[in-house]
Protein backbone atom coordinates (compact mmCIF):
# COMPACT_ATOMS: atom_id res chain seq x y z
CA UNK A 1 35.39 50.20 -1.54
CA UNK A 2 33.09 47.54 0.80
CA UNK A 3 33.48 44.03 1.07
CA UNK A 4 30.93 42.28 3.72
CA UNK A 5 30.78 38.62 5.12
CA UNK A 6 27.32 38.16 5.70
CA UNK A 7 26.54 35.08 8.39
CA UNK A 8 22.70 34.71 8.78
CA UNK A 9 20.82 31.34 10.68
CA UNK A 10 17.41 30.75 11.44
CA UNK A 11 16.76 28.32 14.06
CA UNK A 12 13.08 26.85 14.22
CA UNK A 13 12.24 24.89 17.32
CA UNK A 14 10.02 21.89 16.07
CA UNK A 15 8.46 19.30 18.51
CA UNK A 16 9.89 15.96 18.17
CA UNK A 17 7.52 13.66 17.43
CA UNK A 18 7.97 9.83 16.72
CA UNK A 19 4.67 8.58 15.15
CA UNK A 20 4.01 5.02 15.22
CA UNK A 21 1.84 3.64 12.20
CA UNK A 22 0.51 0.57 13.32
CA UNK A 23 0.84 -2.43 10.49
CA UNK A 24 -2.19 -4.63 10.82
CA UNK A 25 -0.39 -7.51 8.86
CA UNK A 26 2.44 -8.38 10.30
CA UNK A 27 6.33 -9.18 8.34
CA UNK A 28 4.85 -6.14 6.19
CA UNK A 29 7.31 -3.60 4.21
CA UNK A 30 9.21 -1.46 6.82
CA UNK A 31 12.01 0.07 6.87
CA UNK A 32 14.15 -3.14 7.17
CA UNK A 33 15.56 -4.45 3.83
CA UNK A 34 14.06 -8.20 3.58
CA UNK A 35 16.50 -10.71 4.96
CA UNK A 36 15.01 -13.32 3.06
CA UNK A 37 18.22 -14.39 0.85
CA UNK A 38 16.78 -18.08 -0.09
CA UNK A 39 14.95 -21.25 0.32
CA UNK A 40 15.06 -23.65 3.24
CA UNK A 41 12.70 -26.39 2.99
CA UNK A 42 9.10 -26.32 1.96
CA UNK A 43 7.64 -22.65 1.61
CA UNK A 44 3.99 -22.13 3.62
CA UNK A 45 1.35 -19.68 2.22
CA UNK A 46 2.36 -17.28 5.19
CA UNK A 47 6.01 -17.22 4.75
CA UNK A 48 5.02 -17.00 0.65
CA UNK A 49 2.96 -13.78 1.63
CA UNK A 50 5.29 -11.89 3.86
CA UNK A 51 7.97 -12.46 1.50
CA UNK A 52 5.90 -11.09 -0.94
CA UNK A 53 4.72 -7.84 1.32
CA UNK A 54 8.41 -7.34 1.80
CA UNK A 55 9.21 -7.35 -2.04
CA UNK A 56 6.00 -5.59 -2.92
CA UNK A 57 6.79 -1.58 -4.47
CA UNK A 58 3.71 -0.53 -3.95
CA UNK A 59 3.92 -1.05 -0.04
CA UNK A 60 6.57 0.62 0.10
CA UNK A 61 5.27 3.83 -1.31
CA UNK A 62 2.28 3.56 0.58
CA UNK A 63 4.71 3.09 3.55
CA UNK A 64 6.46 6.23 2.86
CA UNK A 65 3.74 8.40 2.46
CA UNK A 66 2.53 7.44 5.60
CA UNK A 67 5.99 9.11 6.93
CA UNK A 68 5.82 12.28 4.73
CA UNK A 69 2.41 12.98 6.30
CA UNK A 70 4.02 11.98 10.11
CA UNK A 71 6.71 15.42 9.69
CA UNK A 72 3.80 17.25 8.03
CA UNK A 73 2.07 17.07 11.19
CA UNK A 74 5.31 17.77 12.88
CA UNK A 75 5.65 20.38 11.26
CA UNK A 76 2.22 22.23 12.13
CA UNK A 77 2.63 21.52 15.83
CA UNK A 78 6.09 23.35 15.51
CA UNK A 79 3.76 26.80 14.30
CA UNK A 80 3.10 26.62 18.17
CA UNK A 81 6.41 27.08 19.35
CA UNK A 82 8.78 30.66 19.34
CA UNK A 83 10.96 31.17 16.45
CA UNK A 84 14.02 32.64 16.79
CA UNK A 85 15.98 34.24 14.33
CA UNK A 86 19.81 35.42 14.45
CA UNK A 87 22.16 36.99 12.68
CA UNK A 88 26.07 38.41 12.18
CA UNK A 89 27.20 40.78 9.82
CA UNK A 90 31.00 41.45 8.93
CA UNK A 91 32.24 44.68 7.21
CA UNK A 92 35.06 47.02 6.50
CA UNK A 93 35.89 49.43 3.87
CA UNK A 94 36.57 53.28 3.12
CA UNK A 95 34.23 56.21 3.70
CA UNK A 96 35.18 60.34 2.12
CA UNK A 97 32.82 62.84 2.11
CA UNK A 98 32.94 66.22 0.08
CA UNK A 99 31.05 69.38 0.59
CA UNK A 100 31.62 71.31 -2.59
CA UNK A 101 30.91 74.71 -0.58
CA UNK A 102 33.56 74.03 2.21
CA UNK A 103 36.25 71.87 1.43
CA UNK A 104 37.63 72.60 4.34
CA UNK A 105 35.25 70.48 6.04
CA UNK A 106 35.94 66.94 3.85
CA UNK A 107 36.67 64.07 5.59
CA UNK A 108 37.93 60.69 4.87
CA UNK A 109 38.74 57.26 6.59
CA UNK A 110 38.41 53.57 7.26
CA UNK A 111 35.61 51.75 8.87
CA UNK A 112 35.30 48.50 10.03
CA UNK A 113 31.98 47.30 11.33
CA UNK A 114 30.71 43.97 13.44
CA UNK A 115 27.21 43.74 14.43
CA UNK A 116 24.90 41.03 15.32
CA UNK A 117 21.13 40.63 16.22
CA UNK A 118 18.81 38.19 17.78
CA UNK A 119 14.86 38.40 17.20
CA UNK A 120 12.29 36.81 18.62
CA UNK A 121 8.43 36.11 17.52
CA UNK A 122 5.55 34.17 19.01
CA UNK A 123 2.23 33.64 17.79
CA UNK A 124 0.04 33.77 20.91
CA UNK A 125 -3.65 33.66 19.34
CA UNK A 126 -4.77 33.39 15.74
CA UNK A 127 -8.11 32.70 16.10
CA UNK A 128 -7.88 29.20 15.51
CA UNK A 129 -5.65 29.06 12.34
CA UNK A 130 -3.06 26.81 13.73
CA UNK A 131 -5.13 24.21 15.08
CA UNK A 132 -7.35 23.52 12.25
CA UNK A 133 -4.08 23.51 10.11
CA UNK A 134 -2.77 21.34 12.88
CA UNK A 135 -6.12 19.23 12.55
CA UNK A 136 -5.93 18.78 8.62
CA UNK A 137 -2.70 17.52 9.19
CA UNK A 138 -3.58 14.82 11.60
CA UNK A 139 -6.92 13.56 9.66
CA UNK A 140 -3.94 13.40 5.97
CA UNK A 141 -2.13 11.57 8.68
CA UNK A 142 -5.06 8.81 9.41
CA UNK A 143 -6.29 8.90 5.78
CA UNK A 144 -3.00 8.01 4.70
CA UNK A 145 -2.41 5.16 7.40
CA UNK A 146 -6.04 3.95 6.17
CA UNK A 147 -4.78 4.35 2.50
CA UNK A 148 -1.62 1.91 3.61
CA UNK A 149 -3.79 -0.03 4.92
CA UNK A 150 -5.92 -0.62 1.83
CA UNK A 151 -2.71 -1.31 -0.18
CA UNK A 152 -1.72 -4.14 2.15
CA UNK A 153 -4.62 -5.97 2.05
CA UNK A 154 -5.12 -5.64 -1.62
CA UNK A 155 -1.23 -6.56 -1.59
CA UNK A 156 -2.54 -9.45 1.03
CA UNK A 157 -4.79 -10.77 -1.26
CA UNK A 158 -2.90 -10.91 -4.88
CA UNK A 159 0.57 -12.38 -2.84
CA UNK A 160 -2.08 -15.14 -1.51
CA UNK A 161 -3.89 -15.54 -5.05
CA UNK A 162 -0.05 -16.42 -6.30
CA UNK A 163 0.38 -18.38 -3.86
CA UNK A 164 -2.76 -20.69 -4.81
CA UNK A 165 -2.24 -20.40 -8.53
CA UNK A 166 0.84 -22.40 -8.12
CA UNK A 167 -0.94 -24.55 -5.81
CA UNK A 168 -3.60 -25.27 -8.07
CA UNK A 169 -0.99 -25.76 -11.34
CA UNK A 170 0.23 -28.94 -8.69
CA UNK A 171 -2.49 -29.87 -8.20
CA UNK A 172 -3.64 -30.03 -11.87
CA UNK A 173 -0.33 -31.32 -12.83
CA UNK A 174 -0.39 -33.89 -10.26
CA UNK A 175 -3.88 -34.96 -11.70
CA UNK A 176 -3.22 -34.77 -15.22
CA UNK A 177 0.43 -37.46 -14.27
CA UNK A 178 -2.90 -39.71 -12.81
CA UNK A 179 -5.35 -39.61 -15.67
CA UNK A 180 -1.83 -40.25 -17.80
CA UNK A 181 -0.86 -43.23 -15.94
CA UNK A 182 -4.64 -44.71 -16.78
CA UNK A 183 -4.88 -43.64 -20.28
CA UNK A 184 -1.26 -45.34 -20.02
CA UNK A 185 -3.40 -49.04 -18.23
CA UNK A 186 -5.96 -48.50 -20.96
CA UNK A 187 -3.63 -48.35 -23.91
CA UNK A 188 -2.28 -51.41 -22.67
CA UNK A 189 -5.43 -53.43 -22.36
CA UNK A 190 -6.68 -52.44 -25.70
CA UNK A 191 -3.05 -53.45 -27.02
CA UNK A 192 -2.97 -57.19 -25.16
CA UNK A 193 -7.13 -57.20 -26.54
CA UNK A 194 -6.15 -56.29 -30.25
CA UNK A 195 -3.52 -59.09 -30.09
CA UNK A 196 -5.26 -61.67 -28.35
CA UNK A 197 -8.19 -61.11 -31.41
CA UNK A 198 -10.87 -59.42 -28.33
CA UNK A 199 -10.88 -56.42 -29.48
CA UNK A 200 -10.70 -53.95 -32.84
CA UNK A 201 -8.22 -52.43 -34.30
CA UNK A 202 -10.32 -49.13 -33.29
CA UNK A 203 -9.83 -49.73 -29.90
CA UNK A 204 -6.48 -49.66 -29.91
CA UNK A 205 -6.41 -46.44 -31.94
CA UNK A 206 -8.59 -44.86 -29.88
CA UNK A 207 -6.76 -45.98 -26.47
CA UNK A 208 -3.15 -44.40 -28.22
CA UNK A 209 -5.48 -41.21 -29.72
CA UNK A 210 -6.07 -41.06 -25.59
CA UNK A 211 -2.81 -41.95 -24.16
CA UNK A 212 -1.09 -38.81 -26.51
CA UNK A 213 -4.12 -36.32 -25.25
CA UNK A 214 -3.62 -37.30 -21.84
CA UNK A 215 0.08 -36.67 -22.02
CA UNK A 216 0.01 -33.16 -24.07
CA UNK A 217 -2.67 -32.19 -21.26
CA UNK A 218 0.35 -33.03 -18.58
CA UNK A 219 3.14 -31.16 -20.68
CA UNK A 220 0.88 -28.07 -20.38
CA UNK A 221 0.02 -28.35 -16.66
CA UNK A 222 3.78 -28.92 -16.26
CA UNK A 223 4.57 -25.73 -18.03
CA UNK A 224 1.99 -23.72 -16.03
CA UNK A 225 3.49 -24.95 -13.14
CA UNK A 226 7.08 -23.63 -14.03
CA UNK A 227 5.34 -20.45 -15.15
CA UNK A 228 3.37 -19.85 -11.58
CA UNK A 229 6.65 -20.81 -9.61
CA UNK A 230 8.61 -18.31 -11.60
CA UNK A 231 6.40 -15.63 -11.26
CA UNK A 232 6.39 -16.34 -7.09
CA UNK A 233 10.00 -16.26 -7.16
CA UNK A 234 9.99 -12.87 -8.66
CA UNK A 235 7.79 -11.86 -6.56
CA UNK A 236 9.24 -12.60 -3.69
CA UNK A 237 13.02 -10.94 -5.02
CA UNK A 238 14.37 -14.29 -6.21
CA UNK A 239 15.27 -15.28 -9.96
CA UNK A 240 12.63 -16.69 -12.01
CA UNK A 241 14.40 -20.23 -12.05
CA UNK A 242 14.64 -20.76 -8.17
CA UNK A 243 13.48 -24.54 -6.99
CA UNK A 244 10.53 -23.76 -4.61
CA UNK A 245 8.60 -26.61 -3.05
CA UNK A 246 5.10 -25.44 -1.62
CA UNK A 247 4.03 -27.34 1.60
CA UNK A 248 0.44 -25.97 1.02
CA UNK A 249 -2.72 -27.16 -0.65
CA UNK A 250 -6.60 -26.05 -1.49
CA UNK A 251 -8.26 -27.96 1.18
CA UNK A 252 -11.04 -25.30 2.63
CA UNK A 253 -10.53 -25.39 6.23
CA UNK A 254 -9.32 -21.42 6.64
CA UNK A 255 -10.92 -19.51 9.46
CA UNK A 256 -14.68 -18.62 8.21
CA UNK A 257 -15.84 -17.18 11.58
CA UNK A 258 -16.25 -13.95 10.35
CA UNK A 259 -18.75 -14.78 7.71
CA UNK A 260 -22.14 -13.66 8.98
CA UNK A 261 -25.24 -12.22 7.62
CA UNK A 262 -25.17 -10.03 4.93
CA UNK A 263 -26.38 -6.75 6.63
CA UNK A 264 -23.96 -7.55 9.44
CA UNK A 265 -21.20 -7.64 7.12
CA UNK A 266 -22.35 -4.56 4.85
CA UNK A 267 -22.48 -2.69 8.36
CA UNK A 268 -18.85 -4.00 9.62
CA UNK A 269 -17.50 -2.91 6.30
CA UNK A 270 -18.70 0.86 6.70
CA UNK A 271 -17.36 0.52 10.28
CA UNK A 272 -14.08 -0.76 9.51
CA UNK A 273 -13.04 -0.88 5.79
CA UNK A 274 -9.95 0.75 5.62
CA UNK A 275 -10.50 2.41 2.32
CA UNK A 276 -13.53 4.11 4.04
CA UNK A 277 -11.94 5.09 6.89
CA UNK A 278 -8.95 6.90 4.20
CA UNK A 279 -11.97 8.83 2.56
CA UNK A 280 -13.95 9.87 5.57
CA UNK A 281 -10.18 11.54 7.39
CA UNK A 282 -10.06 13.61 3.69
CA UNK A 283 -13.32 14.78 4.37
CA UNK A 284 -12.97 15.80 7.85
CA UNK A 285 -9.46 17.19 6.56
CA UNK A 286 -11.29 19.29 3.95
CA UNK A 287 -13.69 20.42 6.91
CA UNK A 288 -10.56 21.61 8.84
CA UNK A 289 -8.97 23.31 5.51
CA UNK A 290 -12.34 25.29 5.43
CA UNK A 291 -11.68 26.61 9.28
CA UNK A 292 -8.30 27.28 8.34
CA UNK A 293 -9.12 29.60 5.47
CA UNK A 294 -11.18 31.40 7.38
CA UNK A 295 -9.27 32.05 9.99
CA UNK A 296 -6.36 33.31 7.96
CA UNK A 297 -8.55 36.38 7.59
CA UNK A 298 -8.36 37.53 11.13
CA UNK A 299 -6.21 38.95 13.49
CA UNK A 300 -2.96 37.33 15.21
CA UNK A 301 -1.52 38.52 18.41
CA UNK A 302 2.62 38.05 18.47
CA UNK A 303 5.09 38.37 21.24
CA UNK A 304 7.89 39.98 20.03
CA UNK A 305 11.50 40.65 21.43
CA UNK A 306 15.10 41.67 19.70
CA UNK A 307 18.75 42.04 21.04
CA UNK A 308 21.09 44.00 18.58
CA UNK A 309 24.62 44.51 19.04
CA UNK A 310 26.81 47.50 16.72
CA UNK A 311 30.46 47.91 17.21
CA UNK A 312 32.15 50.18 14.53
CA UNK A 313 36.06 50.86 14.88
CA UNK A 314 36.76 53.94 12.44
CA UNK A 315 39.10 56.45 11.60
CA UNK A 316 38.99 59.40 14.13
CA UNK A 317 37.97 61.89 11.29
CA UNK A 318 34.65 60.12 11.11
CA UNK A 319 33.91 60.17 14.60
CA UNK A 320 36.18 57.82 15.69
CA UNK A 321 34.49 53.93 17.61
CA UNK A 322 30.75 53.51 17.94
CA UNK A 323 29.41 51.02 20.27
CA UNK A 324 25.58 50.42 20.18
CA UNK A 325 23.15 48.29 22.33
CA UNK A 326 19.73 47.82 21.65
CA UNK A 327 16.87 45.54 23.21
CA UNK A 328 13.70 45.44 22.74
CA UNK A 329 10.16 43.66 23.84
CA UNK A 330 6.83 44.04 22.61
CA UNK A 331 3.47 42.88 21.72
CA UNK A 332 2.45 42.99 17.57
CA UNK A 333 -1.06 42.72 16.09
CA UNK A 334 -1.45 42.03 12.56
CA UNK A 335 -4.64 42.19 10.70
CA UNK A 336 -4.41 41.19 7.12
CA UNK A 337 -6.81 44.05 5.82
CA UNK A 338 -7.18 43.43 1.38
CA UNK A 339 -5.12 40.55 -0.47
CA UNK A 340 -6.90 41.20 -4.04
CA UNK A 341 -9.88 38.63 -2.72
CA UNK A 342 -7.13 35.98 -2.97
CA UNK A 343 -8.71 34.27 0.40
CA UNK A 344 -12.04 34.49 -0.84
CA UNK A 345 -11.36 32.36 -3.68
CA UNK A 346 -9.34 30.17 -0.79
CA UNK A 347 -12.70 29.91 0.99
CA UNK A 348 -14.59 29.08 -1.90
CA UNK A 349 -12.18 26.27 -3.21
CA UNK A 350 -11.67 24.79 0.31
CA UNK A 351 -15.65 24.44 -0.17
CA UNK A 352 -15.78 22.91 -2.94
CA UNK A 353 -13.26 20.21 -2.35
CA UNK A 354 -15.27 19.07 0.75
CA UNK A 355 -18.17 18.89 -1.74
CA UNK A 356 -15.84 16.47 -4.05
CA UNK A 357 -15.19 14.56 -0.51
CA UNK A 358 -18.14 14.10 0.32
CA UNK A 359 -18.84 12.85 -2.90
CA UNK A 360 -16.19 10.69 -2.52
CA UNK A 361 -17.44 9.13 0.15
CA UNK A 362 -20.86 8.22 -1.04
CA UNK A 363 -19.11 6.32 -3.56
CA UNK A 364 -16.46 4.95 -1.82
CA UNK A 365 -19.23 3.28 0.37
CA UNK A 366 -21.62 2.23 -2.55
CA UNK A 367 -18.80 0.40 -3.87
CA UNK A 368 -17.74 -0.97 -0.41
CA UNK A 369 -21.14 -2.60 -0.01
CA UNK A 370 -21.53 -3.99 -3.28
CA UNK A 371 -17.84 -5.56 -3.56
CA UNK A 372 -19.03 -7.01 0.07
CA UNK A 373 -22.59 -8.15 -1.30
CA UNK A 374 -20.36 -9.67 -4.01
CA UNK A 375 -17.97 -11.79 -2.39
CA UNK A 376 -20.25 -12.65 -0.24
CA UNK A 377 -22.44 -14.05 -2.86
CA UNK A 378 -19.12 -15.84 -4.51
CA UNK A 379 -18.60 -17.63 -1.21
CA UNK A 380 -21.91 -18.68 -0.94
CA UNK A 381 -21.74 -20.06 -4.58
CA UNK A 382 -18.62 -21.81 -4.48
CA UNK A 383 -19.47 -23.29 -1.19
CA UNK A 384 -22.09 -25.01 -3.27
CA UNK A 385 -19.75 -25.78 -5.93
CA UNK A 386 -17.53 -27.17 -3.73
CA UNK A 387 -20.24 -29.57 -2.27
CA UNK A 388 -21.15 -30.74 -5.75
CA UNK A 389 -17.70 -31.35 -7.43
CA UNK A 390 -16.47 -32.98 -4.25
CA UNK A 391 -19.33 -35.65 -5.41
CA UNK A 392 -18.72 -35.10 -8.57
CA UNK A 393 -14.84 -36.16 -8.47
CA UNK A 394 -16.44 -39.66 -5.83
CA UNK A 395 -19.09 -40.27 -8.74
CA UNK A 396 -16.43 -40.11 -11.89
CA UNK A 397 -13.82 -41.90 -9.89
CA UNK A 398 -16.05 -44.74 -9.34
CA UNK A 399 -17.82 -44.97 -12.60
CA UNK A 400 -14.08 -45.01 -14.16
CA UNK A 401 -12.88 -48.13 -12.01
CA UNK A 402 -16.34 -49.57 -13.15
CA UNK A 403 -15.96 -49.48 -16.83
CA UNK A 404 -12.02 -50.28 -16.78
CA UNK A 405 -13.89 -53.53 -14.78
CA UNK A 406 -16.10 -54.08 -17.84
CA UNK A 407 -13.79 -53.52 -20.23
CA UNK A 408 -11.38 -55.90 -19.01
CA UNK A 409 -13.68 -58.07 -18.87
CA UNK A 410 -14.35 -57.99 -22.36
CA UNK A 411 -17.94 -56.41 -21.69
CA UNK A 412 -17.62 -52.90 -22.29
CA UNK A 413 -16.61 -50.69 -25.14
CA UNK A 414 -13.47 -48.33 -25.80
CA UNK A 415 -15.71 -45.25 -25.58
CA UNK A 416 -17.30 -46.21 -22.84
CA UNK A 417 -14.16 -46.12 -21.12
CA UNK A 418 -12.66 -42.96 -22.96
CA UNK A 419 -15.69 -41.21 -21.63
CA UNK A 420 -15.76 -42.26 -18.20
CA UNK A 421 -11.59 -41.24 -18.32
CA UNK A 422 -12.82 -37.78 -19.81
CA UNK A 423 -15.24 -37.42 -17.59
CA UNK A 424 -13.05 -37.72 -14.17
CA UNK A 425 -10.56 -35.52 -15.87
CA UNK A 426 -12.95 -32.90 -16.13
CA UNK A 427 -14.34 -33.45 -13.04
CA UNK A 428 -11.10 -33.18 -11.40
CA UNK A 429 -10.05 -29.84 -12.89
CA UNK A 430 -13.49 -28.55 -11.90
CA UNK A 431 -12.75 -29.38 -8.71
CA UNK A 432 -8.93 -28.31 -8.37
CA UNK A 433 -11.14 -24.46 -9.97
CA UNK A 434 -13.46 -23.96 -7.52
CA UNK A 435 -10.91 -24.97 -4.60
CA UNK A 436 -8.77 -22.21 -5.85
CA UNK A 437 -12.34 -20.10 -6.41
CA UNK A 438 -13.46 -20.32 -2.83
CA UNK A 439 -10.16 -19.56 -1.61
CA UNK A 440 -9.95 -16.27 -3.15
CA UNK A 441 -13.04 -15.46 -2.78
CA UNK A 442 -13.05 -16.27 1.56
CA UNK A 443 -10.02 -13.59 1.55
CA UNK A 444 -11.77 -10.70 -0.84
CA UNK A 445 -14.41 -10.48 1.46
CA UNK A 446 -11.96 -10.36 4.40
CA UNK A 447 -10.19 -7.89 2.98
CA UNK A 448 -13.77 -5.49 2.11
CA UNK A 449 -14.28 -6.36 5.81
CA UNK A 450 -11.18 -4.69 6.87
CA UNK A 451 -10.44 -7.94 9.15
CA UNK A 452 -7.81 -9.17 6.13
CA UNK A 453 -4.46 -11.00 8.16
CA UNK A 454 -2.61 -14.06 8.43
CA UNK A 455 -5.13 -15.25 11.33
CA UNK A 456 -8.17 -15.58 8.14
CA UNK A 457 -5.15 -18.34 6.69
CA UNK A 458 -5.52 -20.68 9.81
C-alpha cells in the first residue's frame, strides 16, 4: 500500500511594470465608474461629450485591450529573469520483497519518505529570441494605444454629432414656433380683410391652408427634438425621458487654426493619424515576429542549479533511515536539432503576415488621405454655404416684412405673401443644415488629423 501528498509550486519572478497609456482626450473611459448621476443646470457640448466617452462600450474595450497588451509585455520582459522551481513530496507505505530461490532472505517493512527540491534555470543568451519577442510585444503595445486612440476620436466625433443634432432640432423647432406665429399674423389679416369686404374668400383659405402647415411643420420639429434629447440621455447612462437643457448653439466660431493647405494636412495626417500609427506598430511587430522565428532555431545557453533534500525513516530490515543531500550547478546548451519543419512553416507564415501588413498600410494611408482630401473639401464647401444662406436667411427675412407691408396695405396678394413665408422657412432650415454641416465636418477632419480634443470645441 502507498498513499503520497504531493505539494509542488512554481514561482516565476516577473518585472513589475506599471504602464501608463496616455488619453489624448481628457474625462475619457478609465477605470473610474462615471460619477455623473444627473443634471445640474444647462449641459455644454464638452460636458455632453465626456459624459458620453464615459458611457461609451466601445471605449471601454478599446481601453482594456490596451491593458491586456501592458502584462503581455510584462510578461516577455519576465523571460529575462531566473525561474525557480520547488517542490515537496510526502509518502509512507509498506515495502516486502521475495526471492523465490532463498526465502530465507525476504524482507518486509514500513517506509516513510519526505523529500524536497529546489531548481534553478536561467536563460543567459538565445540569440536574440527574447528581445524580438520582447519587441513584438512593445510595438502590439503602441498599435493598440494608437487603436484606442482611433476609437476615441471616432467616439469624439459621433458624441459631438449628438450633441449638434439636438442643437439643430432647437433650433429648427425654435424657427418653425416663428414662421407659426406669422402664418398665425397672416391668418389674421386675411380674416379682418375677408370681413371688412378687402379681400377673397381665397385668401382667407389660403392664410388657414398656411397657418395648419406651419403648425404640423412645428409638431414634427417638436418631436425630433424629444427624439434627439432622448437618444443623448441614453447616451450619456440616463433614461430616455430625462429634462436636458443645452446651453450650446451652431454659431461657427470653433478653433479652425489647424486648417491649412491641403498637402500640409495630407502630410500631418501620415505623421500623426492615429489609425496609421496602429498599422505601422503591426508591421514593425510582424518584422520582430520574423526575428523571433528565426531565432527559435538556434542555440540557448542556461545557467542551471538544484538543491534536493531525501530523508527516508524505514523499518530496519530494509536498511533502516536514509538521509540524502544533493546540490548541484551547471551550465546547459540546448540546440533544437528537427521539429518535423514545424519552424519553417513558422518562418514562412511570420512572412507572410508582414506582407498582409504592409499591405495594410498602403491602404490604411490611401484611405487616410482621401477621408482628409474629403473633409477638407466639405469644409471648404460649407464655408461657402454658410456665406450664402447667412444672406439668404437677411434676403427672405426682409422680403417677408416687405410683402406682409403690402399686403396690409391692401396692395399685395395672398401668394405673394405665402411665398415670401415659404421662402424664409426654407431658407432658415437651410441655414440651421449647413450650421450643423460645417460643424461636423471642422471635427472629421480634426479627427483624420489626429489633433481631435476638446481644445478644436473652443
Amino acid at each position: 500500500m502507498l498513499c503520497a501528498l504531493n505539494l509542488s509550486f512554481t514561482a516565476t519572478a516577473a518585472a513589475v511594470e506599471q504602464v501608463f497609456v496616455t488619453l489624448p482626450i481628457s474625462g475619457a473611459a478609465s477605470d473610474m465608474a462615471c460619477l455623473f448621476r444627473g443634471q445640474k443646470g444647462p449641459l455644454s457640448l464638452e460636458d455632453a461629450i465626456e459624459r458620453i466617452l464615459c458611457n461609451e462600450p466601445t471605449t471601454r474595450l478599446a481601453w482594456a485591450n490596451a491593458k491586456i497588451q501592458a502584462a503581455q509585455v510584462g510578461m516577455k520582459k519576465s523571460a529575462y529573469l531566473p525561474r525557480l522551481d520547488g517542490s515537496v513530496k510526502s509518502a509512507y507505505g509498506s515495502s516486502k520483497s521475495v526471492y523465490v530461490e532463498h526465502e530465507n532472505l525476504t524482507t518486509e517493512g514500513d517506509f516513510r519518505r519526505l523529500s524536497s527540491s529546489l531548481n534553478l534555470s536561467w536563460v543567459v543568451y538565445d540569440f536574440g529570441r527574447r528581445k524580438a519577442a520582447l519587441d513584438n510585444a512593445q510595438q502590439l503595445l503602441l498599435a493598440a494605444n494608437s487603436t484606442h486612440d482611433v476609437i476615441l476620436q471616432s467616439s469624439f466625433v459621433m458624441a459631438a454629432q449628438i450633441y449638434y443634432n439636438a442643437l439643430v432640432a432647437k433650433r429648427n423647432f425654435t424657427s418653425s414656433a416663428q414662421v407659426a406665429k406669422m402664418a398665425s399674423e397672416n391668418l389674421k389679416a386675411a380674416d379682418a380683410k375677408y370681413k371688412a369686404g378687402a379681400a377673397a374668400l381665397s385668401d382667407q383659405l389660403q392664410a388657414k391652408t398656411a397657418f395648419s402647415q406651419a403648425h404640423l411643420k412645428k409638431i414634427r420639429y417638436a418631436g425630433e427634438l424629444r427624439n434627439a434629447i432622448g437618444i443623448m440621455a441614453l447616451k450619456m447612462g440616463l433614461p430616455a425621458d430625462t429634462e436636458l437643457t443645452l446651453s450650446g448653439d451652431l454659431r461657427p466660431v470653433a478653433n479652425t487654426s489647424f486648417i491649412r493647405a491641403t498637402d500640409a494636412l495630407i502630410n500631418q495626417a501620415m505623421l500623426e493619424n492615429p489609425a496609421l500609427l496602429a498599422v505601422r506598430a503591426r508591421l514593425q511587430a510582424a518584422k520582430f515576429a520574423v526575428v523571433e522565428s528565426r531565432a527559435e532555431g538556434k542555440a540557448n545557453i542556461s545557467l542551471i542549479g538544484g538543491f534536493s533534500n531525501l530523508h527516508a525513516a524505514q523499518s530496519s530490515s530494509l536498511s533502516g533511515g536514509v538521509r540524502n543531500y544533493e546540490k548541484s550547478i551547471g551550465v546547459q546548451l540546448s540546440i533544437p536539432i528537427f521539429e518535423g519543419f514545424e519552424r519553417r512553416y513558422k518562418i514562412r507564415n511570420a512572412l507572410a503576415q508582414v506582407e498582409v501588413s504592409e499591405a495594410e498600410l498602403f491602404q490604411a494611408e490611401q484611405q487616410v488621405a482621401m477621408d482628409v482630401w474629403s473633409s477638407y473639401q466639405s469644409i471648404n464647401l460649407e464655408t461657402l454655404s454658410l456665406q450664402r444662406t447667412t444672406e439668404l436667411v437677411e434676403q427672405s427675412r426682409e422680403a417677408l416684412e416687405v410683402v406682409q407691408g403690402r399686403y396690409r396695405s391692401g396692395v399685395g396678394s395672398m401668394i405673394e405673401l405665402l411665398n415670401a413665408l415659404s421662402a424664409y422657412a426654407s431658407a432658415e432650415e437651410q441655414h440651421i443644415q449647413v450650421l450643423n454641416n460645417w460643424q461636423i465636418a471642422r471635427l472629421k477632419l480634426a479627427a483624420g488629423l489626429g489633433r481631435l480634443g476638446f481644445w478644436t470645441l473652443k
